[in-house]
Structure formats: C-alpha cells, structure tokens
Protein backbone atom coordinates (compact mmCIF):
# COMPACT_ATOMS: atom_id res chain seq x y z
CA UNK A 1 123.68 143.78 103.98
CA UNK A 2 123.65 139.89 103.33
CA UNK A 3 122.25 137.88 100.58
CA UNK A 4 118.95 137.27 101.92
CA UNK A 5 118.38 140.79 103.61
CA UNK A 6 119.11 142.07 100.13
CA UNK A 7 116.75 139.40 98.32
CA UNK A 8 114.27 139.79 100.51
CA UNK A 9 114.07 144.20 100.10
CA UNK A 10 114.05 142.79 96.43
CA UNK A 11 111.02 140.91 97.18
CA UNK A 12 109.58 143.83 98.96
CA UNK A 13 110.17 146.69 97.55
CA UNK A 14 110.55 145.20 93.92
CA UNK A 15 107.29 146.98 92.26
CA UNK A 16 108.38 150.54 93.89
CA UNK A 17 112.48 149.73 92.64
CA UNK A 18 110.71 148.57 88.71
CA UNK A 19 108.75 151.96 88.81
CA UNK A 20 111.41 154.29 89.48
CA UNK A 21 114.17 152.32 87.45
CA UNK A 22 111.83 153.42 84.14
CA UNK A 23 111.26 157.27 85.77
CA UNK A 24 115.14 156.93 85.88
CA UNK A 25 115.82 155.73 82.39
CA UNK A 26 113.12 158.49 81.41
CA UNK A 27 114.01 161.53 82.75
CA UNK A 28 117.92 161.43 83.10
CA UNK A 29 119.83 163.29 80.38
CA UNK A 30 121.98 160.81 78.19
CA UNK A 31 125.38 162.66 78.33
CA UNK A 32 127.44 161.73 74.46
CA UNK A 33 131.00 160.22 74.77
CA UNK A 34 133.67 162.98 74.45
CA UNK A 35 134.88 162.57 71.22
CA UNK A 36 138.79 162.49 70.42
CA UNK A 37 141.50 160.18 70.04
CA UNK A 38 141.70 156.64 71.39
CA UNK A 39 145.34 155.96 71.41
CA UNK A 40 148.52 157.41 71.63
CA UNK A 41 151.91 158.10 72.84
CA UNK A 42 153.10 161.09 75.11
CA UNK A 43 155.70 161.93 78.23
CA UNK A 44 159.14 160.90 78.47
CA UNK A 45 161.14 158.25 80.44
CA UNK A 46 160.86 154.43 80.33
CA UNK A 47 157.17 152.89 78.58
CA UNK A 48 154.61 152.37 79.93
CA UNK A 49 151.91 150.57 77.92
CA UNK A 50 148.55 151.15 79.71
CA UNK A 51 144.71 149.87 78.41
CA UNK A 52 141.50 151.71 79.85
CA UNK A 53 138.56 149.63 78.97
CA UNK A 54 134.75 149.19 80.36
CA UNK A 55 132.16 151.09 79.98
CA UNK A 56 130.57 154.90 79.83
CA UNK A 57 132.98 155.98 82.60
CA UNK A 58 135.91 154.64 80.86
CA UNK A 59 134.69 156.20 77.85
CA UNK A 60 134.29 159.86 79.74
CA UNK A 61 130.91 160.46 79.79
CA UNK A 62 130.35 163.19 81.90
CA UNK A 63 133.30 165.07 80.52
CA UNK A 64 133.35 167.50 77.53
CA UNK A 65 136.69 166.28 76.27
CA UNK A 66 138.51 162.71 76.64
CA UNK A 67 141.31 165.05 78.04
CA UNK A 68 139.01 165.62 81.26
CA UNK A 69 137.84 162.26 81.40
CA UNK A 70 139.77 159.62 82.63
CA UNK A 71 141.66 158.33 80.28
CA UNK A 72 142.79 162.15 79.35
CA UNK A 73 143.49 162.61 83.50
CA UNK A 74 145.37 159.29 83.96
CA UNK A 75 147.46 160.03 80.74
CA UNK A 76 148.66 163.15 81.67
CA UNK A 77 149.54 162.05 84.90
CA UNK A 78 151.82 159.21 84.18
CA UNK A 79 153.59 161.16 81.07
CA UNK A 80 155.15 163.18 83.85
CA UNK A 81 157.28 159.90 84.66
CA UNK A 82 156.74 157.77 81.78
CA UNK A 83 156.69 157.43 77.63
CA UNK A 84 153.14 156.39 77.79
CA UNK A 85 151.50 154.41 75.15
CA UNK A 86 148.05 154.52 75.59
CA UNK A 87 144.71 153.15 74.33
CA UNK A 88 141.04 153.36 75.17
CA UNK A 89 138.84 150.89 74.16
CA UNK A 90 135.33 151.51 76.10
CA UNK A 91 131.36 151.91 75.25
CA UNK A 92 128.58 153.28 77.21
CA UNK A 93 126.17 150.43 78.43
CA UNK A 94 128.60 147.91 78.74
CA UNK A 95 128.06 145.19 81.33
CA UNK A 96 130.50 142.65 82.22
CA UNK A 97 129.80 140.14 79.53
CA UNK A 98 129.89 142.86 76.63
CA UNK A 99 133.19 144.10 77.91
CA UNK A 100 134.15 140.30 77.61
CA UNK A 101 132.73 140.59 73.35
CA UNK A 102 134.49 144.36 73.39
CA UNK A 103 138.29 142.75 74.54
CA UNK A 104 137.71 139.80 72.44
CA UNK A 105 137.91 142.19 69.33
CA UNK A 106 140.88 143.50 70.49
CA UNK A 107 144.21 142.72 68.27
CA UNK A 108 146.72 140.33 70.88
CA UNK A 109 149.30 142.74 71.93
CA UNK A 110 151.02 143.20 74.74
CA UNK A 111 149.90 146.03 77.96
CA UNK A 112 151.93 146.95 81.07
CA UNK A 113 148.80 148.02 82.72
CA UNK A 114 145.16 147.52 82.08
CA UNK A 115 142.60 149.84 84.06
CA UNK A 116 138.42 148.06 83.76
CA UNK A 117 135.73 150.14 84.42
CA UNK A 118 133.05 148.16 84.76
CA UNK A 119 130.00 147.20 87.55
CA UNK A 120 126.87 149.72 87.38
CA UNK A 121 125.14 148.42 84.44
CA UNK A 122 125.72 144.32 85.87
CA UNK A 123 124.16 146.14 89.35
CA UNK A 124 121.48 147.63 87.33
CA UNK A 125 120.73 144.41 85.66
CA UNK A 126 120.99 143.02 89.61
CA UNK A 127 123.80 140.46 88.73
CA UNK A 128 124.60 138.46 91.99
CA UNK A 129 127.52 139.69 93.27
CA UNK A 130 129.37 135.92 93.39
CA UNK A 131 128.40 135.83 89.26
CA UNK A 132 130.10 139.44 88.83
CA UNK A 133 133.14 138.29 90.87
CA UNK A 134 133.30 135.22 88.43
CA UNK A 135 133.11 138.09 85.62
CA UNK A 136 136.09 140.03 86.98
CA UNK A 137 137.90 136.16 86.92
CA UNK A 138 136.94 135.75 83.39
CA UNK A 139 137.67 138.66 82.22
CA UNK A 140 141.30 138.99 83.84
CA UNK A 141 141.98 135.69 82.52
CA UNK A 142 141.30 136.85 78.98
CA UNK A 143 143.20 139.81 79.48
CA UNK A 144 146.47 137.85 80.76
CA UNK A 145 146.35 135.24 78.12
CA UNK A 146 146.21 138.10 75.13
CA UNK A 147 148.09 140.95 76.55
CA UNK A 148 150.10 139.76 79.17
CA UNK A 149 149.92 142.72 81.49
CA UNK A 150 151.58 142.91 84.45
CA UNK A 151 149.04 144.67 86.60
CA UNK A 152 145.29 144.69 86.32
CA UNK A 153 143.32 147.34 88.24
CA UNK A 154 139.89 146.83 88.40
CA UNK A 155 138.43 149.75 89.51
CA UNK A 156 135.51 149.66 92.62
CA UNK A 157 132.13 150.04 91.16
CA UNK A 158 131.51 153.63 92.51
CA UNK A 159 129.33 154.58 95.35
CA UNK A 160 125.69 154.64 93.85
CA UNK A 161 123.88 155.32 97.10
CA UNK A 162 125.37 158.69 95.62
CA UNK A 163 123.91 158.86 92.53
CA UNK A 164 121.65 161.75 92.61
CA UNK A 165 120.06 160.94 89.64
CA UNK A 166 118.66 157.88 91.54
CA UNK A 167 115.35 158.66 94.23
CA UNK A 168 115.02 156.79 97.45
CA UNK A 169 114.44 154.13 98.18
CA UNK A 170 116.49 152.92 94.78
CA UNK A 171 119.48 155.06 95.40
CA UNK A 172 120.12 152.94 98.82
CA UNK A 173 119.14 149.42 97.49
CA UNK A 174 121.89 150.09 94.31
CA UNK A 175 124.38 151.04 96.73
CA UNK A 176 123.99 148.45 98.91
CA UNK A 177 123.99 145.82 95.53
CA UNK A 178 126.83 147.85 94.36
CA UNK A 179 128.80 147.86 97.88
CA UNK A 180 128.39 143.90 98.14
CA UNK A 181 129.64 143.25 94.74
CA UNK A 182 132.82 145.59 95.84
CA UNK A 183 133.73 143.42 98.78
CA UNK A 184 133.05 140.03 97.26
CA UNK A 185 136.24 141.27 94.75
CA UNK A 186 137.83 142.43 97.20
CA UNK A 187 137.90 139.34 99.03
CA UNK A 188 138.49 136.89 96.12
CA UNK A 189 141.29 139.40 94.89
CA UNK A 190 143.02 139.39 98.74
CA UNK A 191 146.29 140.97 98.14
CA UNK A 192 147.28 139.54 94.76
CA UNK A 193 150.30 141.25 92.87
CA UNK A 194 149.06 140.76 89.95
CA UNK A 195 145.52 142.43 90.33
CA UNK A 196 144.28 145.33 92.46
CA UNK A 197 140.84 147.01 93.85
CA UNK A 198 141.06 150.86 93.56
CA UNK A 199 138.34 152.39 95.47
CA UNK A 200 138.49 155.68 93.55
CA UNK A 201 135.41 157.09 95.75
CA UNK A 202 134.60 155.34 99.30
CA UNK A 203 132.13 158.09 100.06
CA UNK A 204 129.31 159.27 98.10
CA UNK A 205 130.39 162.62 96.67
CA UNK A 206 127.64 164.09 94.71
CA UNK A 207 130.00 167.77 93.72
CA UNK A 208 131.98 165.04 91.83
CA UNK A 209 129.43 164.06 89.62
CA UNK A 210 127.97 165.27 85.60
CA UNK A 211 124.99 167.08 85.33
CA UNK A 212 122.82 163.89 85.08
CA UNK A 213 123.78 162.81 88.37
CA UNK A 214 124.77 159.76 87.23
CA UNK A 215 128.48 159.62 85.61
CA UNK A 216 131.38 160.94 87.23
CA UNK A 217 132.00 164.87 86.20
CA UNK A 218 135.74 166.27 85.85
CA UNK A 219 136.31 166.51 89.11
CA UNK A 220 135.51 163.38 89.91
CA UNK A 221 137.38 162.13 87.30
CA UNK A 222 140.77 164.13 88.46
CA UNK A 223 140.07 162.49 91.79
CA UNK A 224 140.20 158.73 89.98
CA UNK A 225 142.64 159.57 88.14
CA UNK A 226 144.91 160.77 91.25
CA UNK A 227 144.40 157.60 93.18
CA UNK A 228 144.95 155.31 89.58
CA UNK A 229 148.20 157.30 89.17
CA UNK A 230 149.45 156.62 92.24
CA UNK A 231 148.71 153.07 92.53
CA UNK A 232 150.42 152.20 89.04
CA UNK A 233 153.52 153.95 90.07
CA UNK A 234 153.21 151.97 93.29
CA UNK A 235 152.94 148.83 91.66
CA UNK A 236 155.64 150.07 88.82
CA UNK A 237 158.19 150.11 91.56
CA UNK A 238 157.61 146.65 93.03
CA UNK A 239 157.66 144.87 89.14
CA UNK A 240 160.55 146.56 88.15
CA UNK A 241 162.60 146.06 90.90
C-alpha cells in the first residue's frame, strides 16, 4: 500500500478505525510483565554481552515467566555456546521516543549485541513510517555512541493484520501501517554489518499469540527467539573472524 492509498483509507475509514481502537483498549485483557530478574550471567565459552530493550514484548508480556519470554528464550539459547551476560531493560507502552528516555537512563557500558523491540505502539499512534525509520536512526546512534555494540538487531514490528484482538477493518489497516514501516527499515538498513532486520514472524500466526490476542504467547516467543539465536551466531562468526 503507498502513502496516499494508506492516507486516504485514513481519511475514509477514520471514524470506524477511532471507534474500534477504544472497543480495543476496552475490552482486551492487560496481561502483567513476568516478573523475575533483569540481568545476569549464564552458559559457558567466550562472552557474549547482549541488551534486550523496547517495549511489552521485550518485557514478556504474554508469558508467565521472563524464562518463557524472550529474553528467558534467547538466553538460554546462546548459553549453549556462550558465557552470556545479559540484561533487560524494557516497559510495556513504550513507543519509539520513550525507548529513546528508557536507554538514556541507562549507565554507559559496553554490549556485544543489542536486540529493540519496538514499532506497535508508534503504529498505533500512526507514526509515518519515514519518522519511525528516523527513530530506528536515532536510536542506533545513541546506542553506538554509549555501548558500542557490535551488532544491533532491530526486530520487524510483527504482523498485526494477525492480531486477533484487533476486528476488521482495523486489523488490516494496522498491518498494512505496520508492514510499510517494516520495509522503509528495511530499505534504509540495506545490508549493513553493523545493523540487521529480523523478521521473527512474516506470516500472521494467531496459535503464537497470549490470550489477549495481542502479545506474542510462548510459542511465539520460542519461535523469535530461534530466528534471534541464529542470526547473532551468524553475525558472531563474521565479527570475530
């Protein structure tokens, strides 16, 4: 969908997409964070320091424990092959420019590996998606100048045409927002070494979501963590070579 197809179903449909945005916030069940450690070390074999940080996804909502949420899945995953020193540092409701306010209050040290969740409350708020690239910019920027990693994943804004928590016609018109923001990154980000796209789900895949239809549920989060894993010990291979 372009720009002005997009602006225009704004136009259109806008009192219908206002009206079922506040049934939304209503009705759907607000899952807690998993409660649980933030940081530390585990596994065995040369370090790797890794940040999560975003928002409710980082954070595991949607799991019972922040051992089935992704931080817990990614952890356990890389201690198989690495001394992993971790830390989480997320909040539900986070956009963009709060995760800039949340990193900012972050002590300077140094990460290997930082994983951002961040995207469905900036396409809630209907940021444009050239603005939320400029976010991802920003926000790398910071994160390079105070912790020097040497890989940034930002990780795809999932499918929310998916969302079952979300009726029709808004469940199509936030995937569509969501899919364009997606592709702008990916385009601005073309290939770089030092920052990657992960596309933990391409396809909507409602069995991997919570019970509010919303956040991802442990499966889904075993299936982001997989593809994270994978990708970091990709990327591992290249920077330590």
């Amino acid at each position: 969908m372009r720009d002005w197809e997009r602006y225009l179903g704004l136009v259109v449909l806008g009192p219908l997409l206002w009206g079922q945005g506040k049934y939304v916030r209503f009705v759907t069940p607000k899952l807690p964070e998993p409660e649980g450690p933030r940081d530390g070390v585990t596994g065995q074999g040369p370090v790797l320091r890794l940040l999560i940080a975003g928002d409710s996804a980082a954070a595991g909502v949607g799991a019972t424990t922040l051992n089935e949420g992704l931080c817990g899945q990614l952890v356990q995953r890389l201690s198989q092959r690495f001394t992993v020193h971790w830390q989480l540092n997320a909040v539900t409701g986070l956009d963009s420019p709060g995760l800039e306010q949340l990193l900012s209050a972050l002590a300077e040290q140094s990460f290997d590996v930082v994983v951002l969740s961040i995207g469905v409350n900036d396409v809630t708020k209907l940021m444009a998606p050239n603005r939320w690239v400029q976010w991802q910019e920003r926000l790398a920027q910071r994160i390079h100048t105070h912790h020097h990693p040497q890989l940034i994943i930002h990780s795809a804004i999932p499918p929310m045409h998916g969302f079952t928590a979300l009726p029709q016609p808004l469940r199509w018109f936030m995937g569509q927002w969501a899919l364009a923001m997606n592709r702008r990154l990916e385009a601005a980000l073309d290939g770089g070494k030092r920052r990657a796209l992960h596309w933990p789900f391409q396809d909507a895949a409602p069995d991997g979501l919570a019970t509010d239809g919303f956040h991802p549920g442990p499966i889904g989060y075993v299936i982001w963590a997989d593809g994270l894993s994978k990708l970091i010990q990709l990327k591992q291979s290249s920077w330590k070579s």
